[in-house]
Protein backbone atom coordinates (compact mmCIF):
# COMPACT_ATOMS: atom_id res chain seq x y z
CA UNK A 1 156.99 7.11 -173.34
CA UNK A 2 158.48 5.81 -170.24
CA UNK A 3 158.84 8.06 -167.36
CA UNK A 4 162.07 8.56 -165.47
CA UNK A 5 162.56 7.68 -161.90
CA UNK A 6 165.12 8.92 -159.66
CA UNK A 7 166.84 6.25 -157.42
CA UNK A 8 167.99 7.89 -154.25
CA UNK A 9 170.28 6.86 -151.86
CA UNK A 10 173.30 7.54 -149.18
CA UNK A 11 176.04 5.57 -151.25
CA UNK A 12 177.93 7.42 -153.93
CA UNK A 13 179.80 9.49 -151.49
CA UNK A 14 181.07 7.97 -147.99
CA UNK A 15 183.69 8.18 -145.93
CA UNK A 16 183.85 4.28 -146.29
CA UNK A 17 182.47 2.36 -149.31
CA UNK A 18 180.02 -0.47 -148.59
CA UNK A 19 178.89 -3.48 -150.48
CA UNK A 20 175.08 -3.34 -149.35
CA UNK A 21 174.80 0.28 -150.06
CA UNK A 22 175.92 -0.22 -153.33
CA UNK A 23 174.11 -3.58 -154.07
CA UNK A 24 171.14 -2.55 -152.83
CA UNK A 25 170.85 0.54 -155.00
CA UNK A 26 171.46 -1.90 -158.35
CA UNK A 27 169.05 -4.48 -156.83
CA UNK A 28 166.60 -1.71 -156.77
CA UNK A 29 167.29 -0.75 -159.97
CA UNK A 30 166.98 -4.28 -161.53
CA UNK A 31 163.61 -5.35 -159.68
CA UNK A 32 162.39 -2.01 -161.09
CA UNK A 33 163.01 -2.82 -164.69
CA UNK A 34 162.00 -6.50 -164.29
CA UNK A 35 158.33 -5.30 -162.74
CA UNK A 36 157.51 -2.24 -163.94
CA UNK A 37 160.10 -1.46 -166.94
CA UNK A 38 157.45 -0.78 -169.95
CA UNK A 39 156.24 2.22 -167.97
CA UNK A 40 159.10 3.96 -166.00
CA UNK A 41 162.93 4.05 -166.61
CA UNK A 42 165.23 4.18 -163.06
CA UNK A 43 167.89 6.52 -163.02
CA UNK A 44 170.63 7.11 -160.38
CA UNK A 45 171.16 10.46 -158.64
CA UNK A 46 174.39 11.16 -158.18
CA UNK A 47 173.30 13.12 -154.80
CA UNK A 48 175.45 14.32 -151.91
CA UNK A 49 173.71 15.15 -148.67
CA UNK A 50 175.26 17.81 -146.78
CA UNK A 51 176.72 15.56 -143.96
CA UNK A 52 178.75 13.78 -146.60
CA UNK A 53 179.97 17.18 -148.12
CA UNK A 54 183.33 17.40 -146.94
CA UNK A 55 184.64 13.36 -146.39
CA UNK A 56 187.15 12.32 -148.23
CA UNK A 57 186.61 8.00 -149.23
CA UNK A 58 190.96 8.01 -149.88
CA UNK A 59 191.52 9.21 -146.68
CA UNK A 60 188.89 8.28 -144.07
CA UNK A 61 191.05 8.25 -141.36
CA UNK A 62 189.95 11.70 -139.79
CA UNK A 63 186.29 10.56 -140.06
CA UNK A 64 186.39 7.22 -138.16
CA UNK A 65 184.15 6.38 -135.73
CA UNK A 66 186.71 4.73 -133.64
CA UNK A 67 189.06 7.40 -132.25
CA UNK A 68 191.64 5.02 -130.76
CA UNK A 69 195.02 4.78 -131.60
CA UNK A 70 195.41 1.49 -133.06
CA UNK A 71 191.85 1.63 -135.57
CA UNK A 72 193.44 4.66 -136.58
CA UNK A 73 197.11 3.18 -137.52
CA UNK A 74 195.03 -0.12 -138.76
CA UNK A 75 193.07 2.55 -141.06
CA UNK A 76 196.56 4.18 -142.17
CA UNK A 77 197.91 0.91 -143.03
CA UNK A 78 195.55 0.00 -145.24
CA UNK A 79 195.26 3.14 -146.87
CA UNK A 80 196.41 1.60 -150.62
CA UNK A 81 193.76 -1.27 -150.22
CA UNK A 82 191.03 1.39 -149.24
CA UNK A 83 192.08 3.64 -152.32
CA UNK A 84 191.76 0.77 -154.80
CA UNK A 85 188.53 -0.14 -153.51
CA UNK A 86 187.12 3.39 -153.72
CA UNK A 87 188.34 3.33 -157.01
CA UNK A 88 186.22 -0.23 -157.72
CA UNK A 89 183.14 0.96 -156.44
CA UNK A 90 183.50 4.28 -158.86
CA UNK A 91 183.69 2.10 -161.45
CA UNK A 92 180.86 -0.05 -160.26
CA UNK A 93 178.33 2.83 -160.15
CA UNK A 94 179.42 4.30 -163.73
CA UNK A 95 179.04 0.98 -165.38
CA UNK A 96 176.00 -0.60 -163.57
CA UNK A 97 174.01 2.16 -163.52
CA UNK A 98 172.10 4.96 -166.15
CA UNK A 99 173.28 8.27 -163.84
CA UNK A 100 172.34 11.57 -163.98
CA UNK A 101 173.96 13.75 -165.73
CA UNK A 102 174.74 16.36 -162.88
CA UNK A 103 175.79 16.09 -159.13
CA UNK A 104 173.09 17.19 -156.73
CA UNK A 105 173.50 18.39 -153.95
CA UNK A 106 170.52 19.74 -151.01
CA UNK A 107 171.49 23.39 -153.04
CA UNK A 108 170.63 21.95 -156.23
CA UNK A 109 168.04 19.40 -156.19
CA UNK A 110 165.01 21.23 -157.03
CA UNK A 111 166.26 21.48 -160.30
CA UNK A 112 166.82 17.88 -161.17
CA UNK A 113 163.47 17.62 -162.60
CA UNK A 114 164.21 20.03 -165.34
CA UNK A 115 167.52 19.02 -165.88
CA UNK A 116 167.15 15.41 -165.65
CA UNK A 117 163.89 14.79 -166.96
CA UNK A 118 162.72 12.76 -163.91
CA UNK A 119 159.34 12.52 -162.26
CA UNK A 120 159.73 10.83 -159.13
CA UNK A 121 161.89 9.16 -156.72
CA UNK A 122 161.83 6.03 -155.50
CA UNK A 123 164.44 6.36 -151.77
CA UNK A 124 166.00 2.43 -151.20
CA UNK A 125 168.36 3.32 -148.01
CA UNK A 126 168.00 2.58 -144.21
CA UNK A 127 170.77 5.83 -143.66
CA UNK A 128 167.72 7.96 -144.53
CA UNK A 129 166.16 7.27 -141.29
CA UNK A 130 168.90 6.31 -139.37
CA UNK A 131 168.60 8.84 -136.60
CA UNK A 132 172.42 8.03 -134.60
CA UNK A 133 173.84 8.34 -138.34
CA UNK A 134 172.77 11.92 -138.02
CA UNK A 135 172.91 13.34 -134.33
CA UNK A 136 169.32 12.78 -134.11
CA UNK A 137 166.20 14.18 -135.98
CA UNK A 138 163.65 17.04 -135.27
CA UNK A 139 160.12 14.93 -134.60
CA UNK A 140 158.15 17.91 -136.25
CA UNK A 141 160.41 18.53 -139.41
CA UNK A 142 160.33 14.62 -139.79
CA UNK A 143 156.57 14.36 -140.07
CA UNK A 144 156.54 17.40 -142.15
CA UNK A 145 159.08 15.36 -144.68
CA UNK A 146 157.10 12.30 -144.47
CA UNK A 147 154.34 13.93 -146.26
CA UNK A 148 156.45 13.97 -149.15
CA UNK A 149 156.29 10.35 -150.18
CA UNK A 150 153.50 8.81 -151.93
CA UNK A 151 154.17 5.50 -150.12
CA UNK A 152 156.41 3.93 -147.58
CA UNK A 153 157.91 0.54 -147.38
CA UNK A 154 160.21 -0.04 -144.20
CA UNK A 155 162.68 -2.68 -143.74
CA UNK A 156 161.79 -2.92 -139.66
CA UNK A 157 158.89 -3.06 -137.84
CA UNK A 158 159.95 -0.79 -135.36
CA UNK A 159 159.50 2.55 -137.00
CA UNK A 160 155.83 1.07 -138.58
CA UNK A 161 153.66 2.56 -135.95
CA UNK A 162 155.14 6.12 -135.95
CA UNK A 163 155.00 6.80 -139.21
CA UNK A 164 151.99 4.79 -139.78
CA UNK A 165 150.37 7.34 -137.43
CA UNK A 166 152.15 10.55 -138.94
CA UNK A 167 151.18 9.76 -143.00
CA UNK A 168 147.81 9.23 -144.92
CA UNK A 169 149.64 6.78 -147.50
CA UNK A 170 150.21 3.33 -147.54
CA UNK A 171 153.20 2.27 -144.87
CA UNK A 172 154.10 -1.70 -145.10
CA UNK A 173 157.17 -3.62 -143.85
CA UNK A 174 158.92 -5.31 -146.93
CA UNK A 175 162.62 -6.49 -146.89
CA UNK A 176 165.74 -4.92 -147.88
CA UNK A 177 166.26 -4.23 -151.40
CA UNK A 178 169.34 -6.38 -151.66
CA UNK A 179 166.77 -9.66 -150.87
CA UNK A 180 164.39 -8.22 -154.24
CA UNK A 181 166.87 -10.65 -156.16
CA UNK A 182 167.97 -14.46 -156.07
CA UNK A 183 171.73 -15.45 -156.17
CA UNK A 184 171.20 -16.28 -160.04
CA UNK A 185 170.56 -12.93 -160.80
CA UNK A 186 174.35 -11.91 -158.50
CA UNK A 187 175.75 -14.26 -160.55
CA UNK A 188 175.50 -11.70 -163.83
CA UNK A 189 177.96 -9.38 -161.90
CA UNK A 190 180.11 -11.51 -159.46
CA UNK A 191 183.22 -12.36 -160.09
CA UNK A 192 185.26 -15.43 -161.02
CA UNK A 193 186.45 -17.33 -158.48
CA UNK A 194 189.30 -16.04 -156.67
CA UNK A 195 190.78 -17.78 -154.24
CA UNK A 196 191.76 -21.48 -155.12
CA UNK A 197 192.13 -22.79 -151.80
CA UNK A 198 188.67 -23.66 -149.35
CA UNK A 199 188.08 -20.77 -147.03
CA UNK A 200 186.21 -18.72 -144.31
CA UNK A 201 184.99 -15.21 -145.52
CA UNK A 202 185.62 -12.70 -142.36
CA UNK A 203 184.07 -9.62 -143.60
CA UNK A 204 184.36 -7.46 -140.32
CA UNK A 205 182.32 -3.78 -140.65
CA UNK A 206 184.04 -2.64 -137.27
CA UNK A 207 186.83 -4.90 -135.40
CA UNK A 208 185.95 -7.54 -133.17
CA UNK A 209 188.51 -9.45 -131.37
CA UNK A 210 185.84 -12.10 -130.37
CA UNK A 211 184.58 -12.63 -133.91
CA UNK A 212 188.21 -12.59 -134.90
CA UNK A 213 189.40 -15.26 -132.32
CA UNK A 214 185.81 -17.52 -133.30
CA UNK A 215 186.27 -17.30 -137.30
CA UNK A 216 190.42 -18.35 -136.66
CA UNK A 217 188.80 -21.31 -134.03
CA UNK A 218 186.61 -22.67 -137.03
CA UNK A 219 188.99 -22.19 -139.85
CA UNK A 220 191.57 -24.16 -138.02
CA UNK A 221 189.16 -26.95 -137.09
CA UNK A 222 188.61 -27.48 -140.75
CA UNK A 223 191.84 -26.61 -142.39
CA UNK A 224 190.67 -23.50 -144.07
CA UNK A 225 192.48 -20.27 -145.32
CA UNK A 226 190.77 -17.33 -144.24
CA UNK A 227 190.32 -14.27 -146.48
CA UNK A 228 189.51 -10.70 -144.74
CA UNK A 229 187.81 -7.93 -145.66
CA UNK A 230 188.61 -5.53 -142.84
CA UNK A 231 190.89 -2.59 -141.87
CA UNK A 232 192.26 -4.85 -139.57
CA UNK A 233 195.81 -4.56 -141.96
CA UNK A 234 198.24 -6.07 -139.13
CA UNK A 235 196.60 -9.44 -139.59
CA UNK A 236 198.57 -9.72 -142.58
CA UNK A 237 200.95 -11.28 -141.15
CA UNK A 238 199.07 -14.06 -139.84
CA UNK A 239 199.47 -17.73 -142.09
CA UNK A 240 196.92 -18.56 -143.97
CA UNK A 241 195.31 -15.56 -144.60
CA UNK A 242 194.43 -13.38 -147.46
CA UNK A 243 193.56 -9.71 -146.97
CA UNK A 244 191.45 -8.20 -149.08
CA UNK A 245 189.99 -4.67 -148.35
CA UNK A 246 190.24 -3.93 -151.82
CA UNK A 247 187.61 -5.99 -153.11
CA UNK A 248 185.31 -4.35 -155.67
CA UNK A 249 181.23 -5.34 -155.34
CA UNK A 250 181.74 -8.06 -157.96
CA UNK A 251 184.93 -9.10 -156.23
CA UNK A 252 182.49 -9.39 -153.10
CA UNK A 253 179.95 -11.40 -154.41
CA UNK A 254 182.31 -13.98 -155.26
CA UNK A 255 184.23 -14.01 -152.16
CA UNK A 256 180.71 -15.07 -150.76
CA UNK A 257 179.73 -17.38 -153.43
CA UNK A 258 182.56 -19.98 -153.34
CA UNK A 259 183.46 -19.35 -149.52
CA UNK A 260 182.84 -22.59 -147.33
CA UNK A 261 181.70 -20.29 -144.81
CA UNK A 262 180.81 -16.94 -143.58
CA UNK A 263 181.75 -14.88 -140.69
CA UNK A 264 180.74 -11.41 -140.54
CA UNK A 265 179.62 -8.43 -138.24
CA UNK A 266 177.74 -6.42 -141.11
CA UNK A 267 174.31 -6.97 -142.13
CA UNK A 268 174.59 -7.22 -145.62
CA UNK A 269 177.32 -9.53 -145.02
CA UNK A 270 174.87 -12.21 -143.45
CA UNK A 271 172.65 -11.23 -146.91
CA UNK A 272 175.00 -12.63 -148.99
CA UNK A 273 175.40 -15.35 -147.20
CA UNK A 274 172.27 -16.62 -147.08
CA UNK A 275 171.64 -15.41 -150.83
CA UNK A 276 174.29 -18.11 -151.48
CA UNK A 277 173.19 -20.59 -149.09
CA UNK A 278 176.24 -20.54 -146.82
CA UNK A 279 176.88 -21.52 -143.31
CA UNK A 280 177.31 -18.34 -141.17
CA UNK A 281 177.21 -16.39 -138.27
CA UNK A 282 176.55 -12.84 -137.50
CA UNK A 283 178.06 -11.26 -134.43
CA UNK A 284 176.37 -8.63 -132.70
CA UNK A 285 177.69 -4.85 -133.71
CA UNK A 286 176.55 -1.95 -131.75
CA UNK A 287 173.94 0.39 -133.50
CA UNK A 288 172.96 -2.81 -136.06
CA UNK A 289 171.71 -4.95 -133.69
CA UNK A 290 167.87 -3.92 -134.01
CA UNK A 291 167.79 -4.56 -137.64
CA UNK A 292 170.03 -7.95 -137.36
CA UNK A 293 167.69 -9.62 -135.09
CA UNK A 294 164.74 -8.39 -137.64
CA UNK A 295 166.64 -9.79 -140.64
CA UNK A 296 167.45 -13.57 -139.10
CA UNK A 297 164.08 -13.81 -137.50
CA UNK A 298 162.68 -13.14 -141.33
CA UNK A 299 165.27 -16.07 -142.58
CA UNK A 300 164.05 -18.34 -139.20
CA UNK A 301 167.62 -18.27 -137.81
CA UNK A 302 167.88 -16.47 -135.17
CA UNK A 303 170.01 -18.72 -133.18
CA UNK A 304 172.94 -17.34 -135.76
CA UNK A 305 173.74 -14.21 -133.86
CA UNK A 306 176.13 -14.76 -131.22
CA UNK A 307 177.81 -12.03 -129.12
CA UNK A 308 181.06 -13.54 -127.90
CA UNK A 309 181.17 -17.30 -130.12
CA UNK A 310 180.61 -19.55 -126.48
CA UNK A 311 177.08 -19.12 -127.89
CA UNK A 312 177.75 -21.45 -131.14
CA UNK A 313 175.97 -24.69 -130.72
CA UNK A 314 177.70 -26.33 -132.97
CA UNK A 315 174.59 -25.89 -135.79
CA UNK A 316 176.77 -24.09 -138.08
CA UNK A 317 175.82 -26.48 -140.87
CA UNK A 318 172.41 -27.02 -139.85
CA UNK A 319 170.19 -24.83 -142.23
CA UNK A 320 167.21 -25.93 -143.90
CA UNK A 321 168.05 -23.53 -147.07
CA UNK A 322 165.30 -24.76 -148.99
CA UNK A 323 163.15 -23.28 -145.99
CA UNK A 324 164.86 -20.58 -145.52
CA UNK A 325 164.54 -19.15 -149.05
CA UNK A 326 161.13 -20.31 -149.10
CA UNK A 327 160.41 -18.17 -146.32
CA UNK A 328 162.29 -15.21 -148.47
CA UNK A 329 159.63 -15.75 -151.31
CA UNK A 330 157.02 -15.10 -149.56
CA UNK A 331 158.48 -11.81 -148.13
CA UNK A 332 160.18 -10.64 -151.82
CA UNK A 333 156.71 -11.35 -153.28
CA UNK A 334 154.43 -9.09 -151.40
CA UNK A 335 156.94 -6.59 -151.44
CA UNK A 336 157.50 -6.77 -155.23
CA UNK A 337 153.67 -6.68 -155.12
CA UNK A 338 154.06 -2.84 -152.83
CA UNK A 339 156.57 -1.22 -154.81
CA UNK A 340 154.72 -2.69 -158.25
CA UNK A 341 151.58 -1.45 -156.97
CA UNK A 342 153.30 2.41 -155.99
CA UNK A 343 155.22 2.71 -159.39
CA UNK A 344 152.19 1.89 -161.42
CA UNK A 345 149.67 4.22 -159.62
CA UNK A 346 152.37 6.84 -158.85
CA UNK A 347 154.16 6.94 -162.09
């Protein structure tokens, strides 16, 4: 009889929805099934932590992390696009996913074995240790968690050596869950294409007017359209543009499968882009930096981050994809070969 795994993460309740949150959670899910599916069954919590308890995802507004005046009206504007999307990604974890029956909450969760039948976790989320995401962390009541897991894979080398030196498990650095999976496998879920015209994806996690002014510089050099996903809801206005906050995770995968290129702020963002072997850039966003550099040094392209666009020199189209995924085989084998190795001595 297969055992049941719980799959826990930071993503079913946000103040704002995100596409790698989400996609890495069903990218978990899937490389679990493909590896080690005759033995254990993964399962979704539908958990809450505490800091989460009391945002609202159709009206975010009051929770921003900008406080000025203008992200806040930009928010308010788009408050029917951010709606519908909440509404998409609801969808998206009811239909992709087996859930738990029950929400659980910190109150709760010692009873999700009995109730749900589940014998272990398996945690696929960077928020878990994301220290600024939650006003900082007690050192000793870290460690003392730490002891909890049976192994650890991190995504950066930078926590390695702490918790390396804290545990008496196995720690190794493997790569984001999202990266577990090749484009074909996207393809099951993306969408159709949606936009007939060629264009530049913006996806924007936090408003840049430098990344803003680069991606309209390139997409008027080549005669694109540009479609947005952003709060950023007076650009509207602007020709040749498409907003489109409201874009479900399927709608999202598309968007960055049949867009010419890719300009983006968000980690996840560059991801995709490279998952679908697109010409990018990733611009430098405060508090994602450490973990951006990690990612395109991984892919060999680290001259793809710039900070203000004078930095582009002029490579854009310049990527040896057949090396860069190359290089991503290597890393998705050894950690399919960690979390294979976990599952089947843990579970």
């Amino acid at each position: 009889m297969k055992k049941r795994i719980g799959i826990v993460s930071y993503n079913i309740y946000c103040n704002f929805t995100n596409y790698g949150s989400a996609l890495q959670s069903w990218a978990l899910c899937q490389s679990i099934k493909k590896i080690a599916g005759n033995i254990v069954e993964p399962v979704l919590v539908d958990y809450c932590p505490e800091v989460l308890a009391d945002k609202d995802p159709l009206n975010p507004v009051a929770n921003m992390w900008d406080k000025d005046e203008e992200s806040r009206k930009m928010c308010e504007l788009t408050l029917p696009a951010i709606q519908e999307n909440y509404y998409k990604f609801d969808k998206f974890y009811h239909k992709r996913f087996e859930r738990t029956c029950k929400k659980y909450t910190a109150q709760n969760f010692n009873d999700i074995s009995m109730d749900e039948n589940i014998t272990g976790f398996v945690c696929g989320s960077d928020t878990i240790f994301c220290i600024d995401e939650f006003g900082g962390f007690d050192d000793q009541k870290l460690n003392e968690k730490l002891k909890n897991f049976n192994a650890i894979g991190l995504r950066e080398n930078q926590m390695i050596p702490y918790v390396a030196s804290h545990v008496d498990v196995p720690v190794q650095r493997v790569i984001d869950p999202t990266l577990l999976l090749t484009s074909n496998e996207y393809d099951k879920i993306a969408d159709e294409r949606l936009e007939n015209e060629k264009y530049l994806l913006l996806y924007s996690r936090r408003y840049n007017p430098h990344m803003e002014a680069y991606a309209e510089k390139l997409a008027a050099e080549n005669g694109w359209k540009i479609v947005e996903i952003s709060l950023r809801a007076k650009n509207a206005e602007k020709t040749n543009r498409r907003m489109f906050y409201e874009a479900g995770v399927e709608e999202f995968l598309s968007l960055t499968k049949y867009a010419e290129c890719v300009v983006t702020n968000s980690f996840h963002g560059a991801i995709f882009a490279v998952q679908y072997s697109k010409p990018f850039y990733v611009f430098s966003r405060e508090l994602c930096d450490t973990k951006i550099k990690e990612l395109l040094a991984l892919f060999g392209l680290t001259d793809h981050l710039l900070v203000s666009g004078a930095e582009d020199k002029g490579n854009l189209n310049d990527i040896n994809y057949e090396v860069v995924h190359s290089r991503i085989a290597e890393a998705r084998k050894k950690s399919l070969e960690f979390l294979h190795m976990e599952l089947t001595s843990c579970f």
